[in-house]
C-alpha atoms as a PDB file:
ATOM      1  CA  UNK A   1      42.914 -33.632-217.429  1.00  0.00           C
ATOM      2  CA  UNK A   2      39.861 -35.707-216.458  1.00  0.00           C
ATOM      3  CA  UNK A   3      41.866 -36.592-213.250  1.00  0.00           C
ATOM      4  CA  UNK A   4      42.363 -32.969-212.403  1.00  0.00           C
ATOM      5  CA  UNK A   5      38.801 -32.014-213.163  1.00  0.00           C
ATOM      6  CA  UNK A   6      37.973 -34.704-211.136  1.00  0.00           C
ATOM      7  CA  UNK A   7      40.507 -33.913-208.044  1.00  0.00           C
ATOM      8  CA  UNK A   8      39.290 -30.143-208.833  1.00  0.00           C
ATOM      9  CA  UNK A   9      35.249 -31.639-208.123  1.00  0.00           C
ATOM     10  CA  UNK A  10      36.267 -33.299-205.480  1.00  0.00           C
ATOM     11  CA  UNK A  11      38.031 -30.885-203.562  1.00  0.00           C
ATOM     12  CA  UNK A  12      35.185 -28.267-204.572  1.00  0.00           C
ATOM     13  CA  UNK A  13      32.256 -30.698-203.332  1.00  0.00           C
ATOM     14  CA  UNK A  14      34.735 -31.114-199.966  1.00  0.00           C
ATOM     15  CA  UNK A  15      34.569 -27.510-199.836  1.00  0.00           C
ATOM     16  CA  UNK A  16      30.705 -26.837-200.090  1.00  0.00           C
ATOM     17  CA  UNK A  17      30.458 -30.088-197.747  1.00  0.00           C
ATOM     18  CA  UNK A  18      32.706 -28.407-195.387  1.00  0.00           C
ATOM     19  CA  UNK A  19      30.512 -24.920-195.701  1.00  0.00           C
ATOM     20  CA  UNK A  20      28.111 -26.685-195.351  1.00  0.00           C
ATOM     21  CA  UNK A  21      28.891 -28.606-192.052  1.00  0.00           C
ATOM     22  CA  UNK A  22      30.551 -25.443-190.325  1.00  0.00           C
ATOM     23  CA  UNK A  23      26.986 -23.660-190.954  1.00  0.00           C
ATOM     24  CA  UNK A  24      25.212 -26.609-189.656  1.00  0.00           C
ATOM     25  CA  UNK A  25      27.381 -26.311-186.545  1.00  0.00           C
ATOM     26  CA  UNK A  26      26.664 -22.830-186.198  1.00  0.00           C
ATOM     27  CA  UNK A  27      22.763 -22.561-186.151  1.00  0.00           C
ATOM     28  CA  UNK A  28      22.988 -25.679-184.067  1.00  0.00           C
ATOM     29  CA  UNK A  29      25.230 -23.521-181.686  1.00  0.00           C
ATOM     30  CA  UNK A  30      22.498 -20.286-182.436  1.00  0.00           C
ATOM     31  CA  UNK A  31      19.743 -22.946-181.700  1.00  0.00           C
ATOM     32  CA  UNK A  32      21.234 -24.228-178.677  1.00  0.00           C
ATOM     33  CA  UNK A  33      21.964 -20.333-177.326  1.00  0.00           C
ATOM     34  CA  UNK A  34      18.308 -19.826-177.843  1.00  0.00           C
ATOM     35  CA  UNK A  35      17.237 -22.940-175.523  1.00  0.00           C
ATOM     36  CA  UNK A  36      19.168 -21.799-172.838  1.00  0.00           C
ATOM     37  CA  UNK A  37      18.351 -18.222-173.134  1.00  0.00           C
ATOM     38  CA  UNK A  38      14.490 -19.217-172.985  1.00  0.00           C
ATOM     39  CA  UNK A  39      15.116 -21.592-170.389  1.00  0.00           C
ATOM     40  CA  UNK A  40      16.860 -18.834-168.186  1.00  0.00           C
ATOM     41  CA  UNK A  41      14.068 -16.819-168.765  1.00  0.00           C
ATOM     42  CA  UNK A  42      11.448 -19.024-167.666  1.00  0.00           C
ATOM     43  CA  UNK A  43      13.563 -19.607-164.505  1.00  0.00           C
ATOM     44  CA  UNK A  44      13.724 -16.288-163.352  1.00  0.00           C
ATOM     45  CA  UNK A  45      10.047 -15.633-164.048  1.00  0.00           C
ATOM     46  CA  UNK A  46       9.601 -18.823-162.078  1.00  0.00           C
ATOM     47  CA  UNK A  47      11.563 -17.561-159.097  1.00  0.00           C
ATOM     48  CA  UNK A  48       9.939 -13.968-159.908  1.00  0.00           C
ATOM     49  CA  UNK A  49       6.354 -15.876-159.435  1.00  0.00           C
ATOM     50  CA  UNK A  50       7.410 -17.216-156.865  1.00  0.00           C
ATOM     51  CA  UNK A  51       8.492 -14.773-154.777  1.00  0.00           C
ATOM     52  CA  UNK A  52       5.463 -12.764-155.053  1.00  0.00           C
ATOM     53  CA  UNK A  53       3.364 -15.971-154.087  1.00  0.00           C
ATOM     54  CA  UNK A  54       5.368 -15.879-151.112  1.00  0.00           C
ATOM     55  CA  UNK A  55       4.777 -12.022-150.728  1.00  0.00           C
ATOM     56  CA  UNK A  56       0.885 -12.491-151.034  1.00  0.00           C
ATOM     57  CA  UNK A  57       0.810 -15.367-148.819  1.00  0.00           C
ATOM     58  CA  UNK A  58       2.508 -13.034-146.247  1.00  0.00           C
ATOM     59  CA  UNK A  59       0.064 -10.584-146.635  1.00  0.00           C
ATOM     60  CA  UNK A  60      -2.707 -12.804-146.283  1.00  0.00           C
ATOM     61  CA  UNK A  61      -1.119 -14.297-143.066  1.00  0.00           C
ATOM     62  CA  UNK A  62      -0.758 -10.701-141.420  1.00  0.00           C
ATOM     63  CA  UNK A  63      -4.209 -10.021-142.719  1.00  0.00           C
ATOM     64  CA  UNK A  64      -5.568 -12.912-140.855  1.00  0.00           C
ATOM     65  CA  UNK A  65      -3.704 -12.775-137.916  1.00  0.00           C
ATOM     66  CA  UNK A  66      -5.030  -9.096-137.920  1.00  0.00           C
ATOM     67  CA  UNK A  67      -8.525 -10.194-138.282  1.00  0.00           C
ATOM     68  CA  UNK A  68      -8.012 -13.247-135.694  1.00  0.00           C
ATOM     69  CA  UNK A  69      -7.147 -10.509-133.123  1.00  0.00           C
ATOM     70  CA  UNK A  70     -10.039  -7.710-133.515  1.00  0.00           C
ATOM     71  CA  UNK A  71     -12.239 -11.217-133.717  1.00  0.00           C
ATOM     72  CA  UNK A  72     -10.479 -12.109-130.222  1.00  0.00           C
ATOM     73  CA  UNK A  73     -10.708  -8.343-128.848  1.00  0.00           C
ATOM     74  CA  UNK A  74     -14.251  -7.883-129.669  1.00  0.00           C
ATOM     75  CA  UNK A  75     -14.632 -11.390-127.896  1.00  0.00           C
ATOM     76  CA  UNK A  76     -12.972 -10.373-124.943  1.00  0.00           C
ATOM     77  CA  UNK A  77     -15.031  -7.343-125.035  1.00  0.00           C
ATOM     78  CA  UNK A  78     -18.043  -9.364-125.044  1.00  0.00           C
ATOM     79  CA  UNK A  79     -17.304 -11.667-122.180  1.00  0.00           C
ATOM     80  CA  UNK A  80     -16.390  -8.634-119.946  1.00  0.00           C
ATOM     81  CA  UNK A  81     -19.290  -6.587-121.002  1.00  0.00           C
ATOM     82  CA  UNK A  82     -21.850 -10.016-119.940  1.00  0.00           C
ATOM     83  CA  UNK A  83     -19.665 -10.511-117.058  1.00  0.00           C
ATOM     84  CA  UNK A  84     -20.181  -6.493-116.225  1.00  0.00           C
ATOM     85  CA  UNK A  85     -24.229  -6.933-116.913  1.00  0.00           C
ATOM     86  CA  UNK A  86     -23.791 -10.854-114.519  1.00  0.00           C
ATOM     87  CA  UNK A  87     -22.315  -8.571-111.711  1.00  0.00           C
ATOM     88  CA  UNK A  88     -24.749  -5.501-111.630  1.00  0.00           C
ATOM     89  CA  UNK A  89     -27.586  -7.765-111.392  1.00  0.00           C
ATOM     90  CA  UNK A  90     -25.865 -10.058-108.944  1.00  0.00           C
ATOM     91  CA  UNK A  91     -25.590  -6.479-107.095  1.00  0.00           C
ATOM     92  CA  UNK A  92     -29.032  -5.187-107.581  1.00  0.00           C
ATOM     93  CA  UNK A  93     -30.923  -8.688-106.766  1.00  0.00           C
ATOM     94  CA  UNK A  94     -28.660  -8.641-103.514  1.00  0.00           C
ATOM     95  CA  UNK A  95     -29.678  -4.861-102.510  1.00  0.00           C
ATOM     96  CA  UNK A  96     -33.088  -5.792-103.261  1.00  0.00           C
ATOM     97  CA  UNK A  97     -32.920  -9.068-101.279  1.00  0.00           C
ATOM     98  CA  UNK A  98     -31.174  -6.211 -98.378  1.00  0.00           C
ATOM     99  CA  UNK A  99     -33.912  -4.016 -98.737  1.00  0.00           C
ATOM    100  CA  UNK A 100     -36.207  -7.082 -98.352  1.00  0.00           C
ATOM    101  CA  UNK A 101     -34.513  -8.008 -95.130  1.00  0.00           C
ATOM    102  CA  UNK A 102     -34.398  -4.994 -93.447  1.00  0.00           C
ATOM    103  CA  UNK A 103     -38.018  -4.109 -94.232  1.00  0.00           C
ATOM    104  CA  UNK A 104     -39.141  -7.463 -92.843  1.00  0.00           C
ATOM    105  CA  UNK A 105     -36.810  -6.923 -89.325  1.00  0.00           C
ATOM    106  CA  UNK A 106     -37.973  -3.462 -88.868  1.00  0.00           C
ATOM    107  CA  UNK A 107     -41.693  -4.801 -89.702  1.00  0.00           C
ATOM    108  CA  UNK A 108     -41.047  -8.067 -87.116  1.00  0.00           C
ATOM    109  CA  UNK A 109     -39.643  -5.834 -84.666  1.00  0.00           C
ATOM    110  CA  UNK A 110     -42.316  -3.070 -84.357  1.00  0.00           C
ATOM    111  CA  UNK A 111     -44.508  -5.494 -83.860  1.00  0.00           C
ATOM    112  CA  UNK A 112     -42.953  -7.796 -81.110  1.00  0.00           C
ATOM    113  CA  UNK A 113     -41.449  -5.052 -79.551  1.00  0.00           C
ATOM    114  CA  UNK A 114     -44.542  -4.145 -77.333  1.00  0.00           C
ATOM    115  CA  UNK A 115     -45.280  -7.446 -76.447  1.00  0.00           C
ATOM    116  CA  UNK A 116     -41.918  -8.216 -75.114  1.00  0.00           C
ATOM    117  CA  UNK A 117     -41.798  -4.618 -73.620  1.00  0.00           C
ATOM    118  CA  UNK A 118     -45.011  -5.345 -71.335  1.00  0.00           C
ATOM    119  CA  UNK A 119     -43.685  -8.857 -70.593  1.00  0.00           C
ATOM    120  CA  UNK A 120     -40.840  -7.578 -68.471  1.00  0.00           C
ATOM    121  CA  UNK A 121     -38.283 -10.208 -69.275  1.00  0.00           C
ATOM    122  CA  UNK A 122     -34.847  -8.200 -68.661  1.00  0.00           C
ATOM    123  CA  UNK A 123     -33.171 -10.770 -70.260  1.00  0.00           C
ATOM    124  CA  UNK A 124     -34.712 -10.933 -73.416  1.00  0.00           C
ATOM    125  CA  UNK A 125     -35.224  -7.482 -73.791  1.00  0.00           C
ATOM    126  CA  UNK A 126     -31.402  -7.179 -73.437  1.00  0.00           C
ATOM    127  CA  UNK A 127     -29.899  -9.857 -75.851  1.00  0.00           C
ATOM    128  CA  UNK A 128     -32.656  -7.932 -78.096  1.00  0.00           C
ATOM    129  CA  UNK A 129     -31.535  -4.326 -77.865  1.00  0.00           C
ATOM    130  CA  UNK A 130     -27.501  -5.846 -77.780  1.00  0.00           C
ATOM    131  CA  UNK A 131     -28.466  -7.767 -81.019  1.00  0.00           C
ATOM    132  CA  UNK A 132     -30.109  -4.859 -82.950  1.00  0.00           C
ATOM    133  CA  UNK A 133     -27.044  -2.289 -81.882  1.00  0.00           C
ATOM    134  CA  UNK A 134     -24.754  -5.042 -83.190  1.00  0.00           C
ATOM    135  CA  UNK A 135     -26.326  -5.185 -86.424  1.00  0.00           C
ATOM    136  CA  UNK A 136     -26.814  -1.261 -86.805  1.00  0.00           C
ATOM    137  CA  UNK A 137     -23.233  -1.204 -86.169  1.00  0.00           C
ATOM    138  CA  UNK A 138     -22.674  -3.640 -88.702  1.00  0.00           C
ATOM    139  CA  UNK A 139     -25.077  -1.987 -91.280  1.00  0.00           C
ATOM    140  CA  UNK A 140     -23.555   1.513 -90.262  1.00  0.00           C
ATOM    141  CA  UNK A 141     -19.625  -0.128 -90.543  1.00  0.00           C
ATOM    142  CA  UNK A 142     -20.279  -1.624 -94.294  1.00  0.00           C
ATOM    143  CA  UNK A 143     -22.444   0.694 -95.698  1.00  0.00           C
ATOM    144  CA  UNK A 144     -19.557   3.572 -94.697  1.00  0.00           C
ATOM    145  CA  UNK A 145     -17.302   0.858 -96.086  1.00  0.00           C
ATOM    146  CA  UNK A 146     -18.583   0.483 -99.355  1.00  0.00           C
ATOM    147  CA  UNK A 147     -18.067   4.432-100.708  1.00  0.00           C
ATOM    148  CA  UNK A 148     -14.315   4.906-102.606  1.00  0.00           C
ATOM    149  CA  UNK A 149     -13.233   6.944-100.188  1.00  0.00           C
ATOM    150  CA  UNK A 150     -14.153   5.515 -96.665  1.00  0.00           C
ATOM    151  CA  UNK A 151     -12.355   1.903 -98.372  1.00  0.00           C
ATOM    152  CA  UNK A 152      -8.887   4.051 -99.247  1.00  0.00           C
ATOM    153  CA  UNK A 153      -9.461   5.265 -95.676  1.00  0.00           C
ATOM    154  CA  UNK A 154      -9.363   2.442 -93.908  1.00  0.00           C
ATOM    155  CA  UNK A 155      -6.362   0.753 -96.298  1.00  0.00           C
ATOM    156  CA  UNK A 156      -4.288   3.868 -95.303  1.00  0.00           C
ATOM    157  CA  UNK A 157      -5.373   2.836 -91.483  1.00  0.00           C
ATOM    158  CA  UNK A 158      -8.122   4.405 -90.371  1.00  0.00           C
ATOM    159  CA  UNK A 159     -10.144   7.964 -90.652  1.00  0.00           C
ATOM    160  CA  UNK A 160      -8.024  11.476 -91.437  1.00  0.00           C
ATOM    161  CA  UNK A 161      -8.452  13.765 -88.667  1.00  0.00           C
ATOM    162  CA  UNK A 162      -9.254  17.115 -90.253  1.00  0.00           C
END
């Protein structure tokens, strides 16, 4: 009887061992489902962060590249608009300098034209009055020149007869 009891322990502490282990194995198995259900988790809001890094860092690009082309429009702007103000004054100190010129040849010719009048020297009279047509000519041809319409004139070959 003792034997039996004993055999009847045994097999009863076997049992409650054997619970015991199969529960262990289970929550191990729960806890191990757990660890790799976090750990999936934190991956994909890993890859979720950082996708929209990526996304911002795009944006910021564009943003800048935006920005780095008004900056270079509004440069370009600049430099034409200095180059603009470089060439009207290049243009208005050369009229002025034109206007200087031709008030100083009509002022030296009025008053050496008398003298070489009453000298009498053909010759110098004539290179005189050939040199001043020349240049009136000149004057006339560049000044006509100069206006939009006389230039596409004389691209399409000369004037339009009307």
């Amino acid at each position: 009887e003792d034997e039996k009891e004993d055999e009847e322990d045994k097999a009863a502490k076997e049992k409650v061992e054997n619970e015991k282990k199969e529960r262990d194995a289970e929550a191990e198995e729960e806890r191990r489902k757990e660890k790799e259900a976090i750990k999936k988790r934190e991956e994909e809001e890993a890859e979720k962060k950082r996708k929209e890094e990526a996304a911002q860092d795009k944006k910021e690009e564009k943003k800048a590249k935006k920005d780095d082309d008004k900056e270079k429009k509004s440069e370009k702007e600049e430099k034409s608009k200095k180059d603009d103000a470089k060439k009207d004054s290049k243009k208005e100190k050369e009229r002025a300098k034109k206007k200087d010129t031709k008030r100083k040849r009509s002022d030296s010719s009025d008053s050496g034209s008398a003298s070489e009048d009453s000298s009498g020297d053909k010759r110098r009279k004539k290179s005189r009055d050939t040199r001043k047509t020349k240049e009136r000519e000149r004057r006339r041809k560049s000044s006509s020149e100069s206006t939009p319409r006389s230039r596409s004139r004389n691209k399409k070959g000369g004037r339009k007869r009307q």
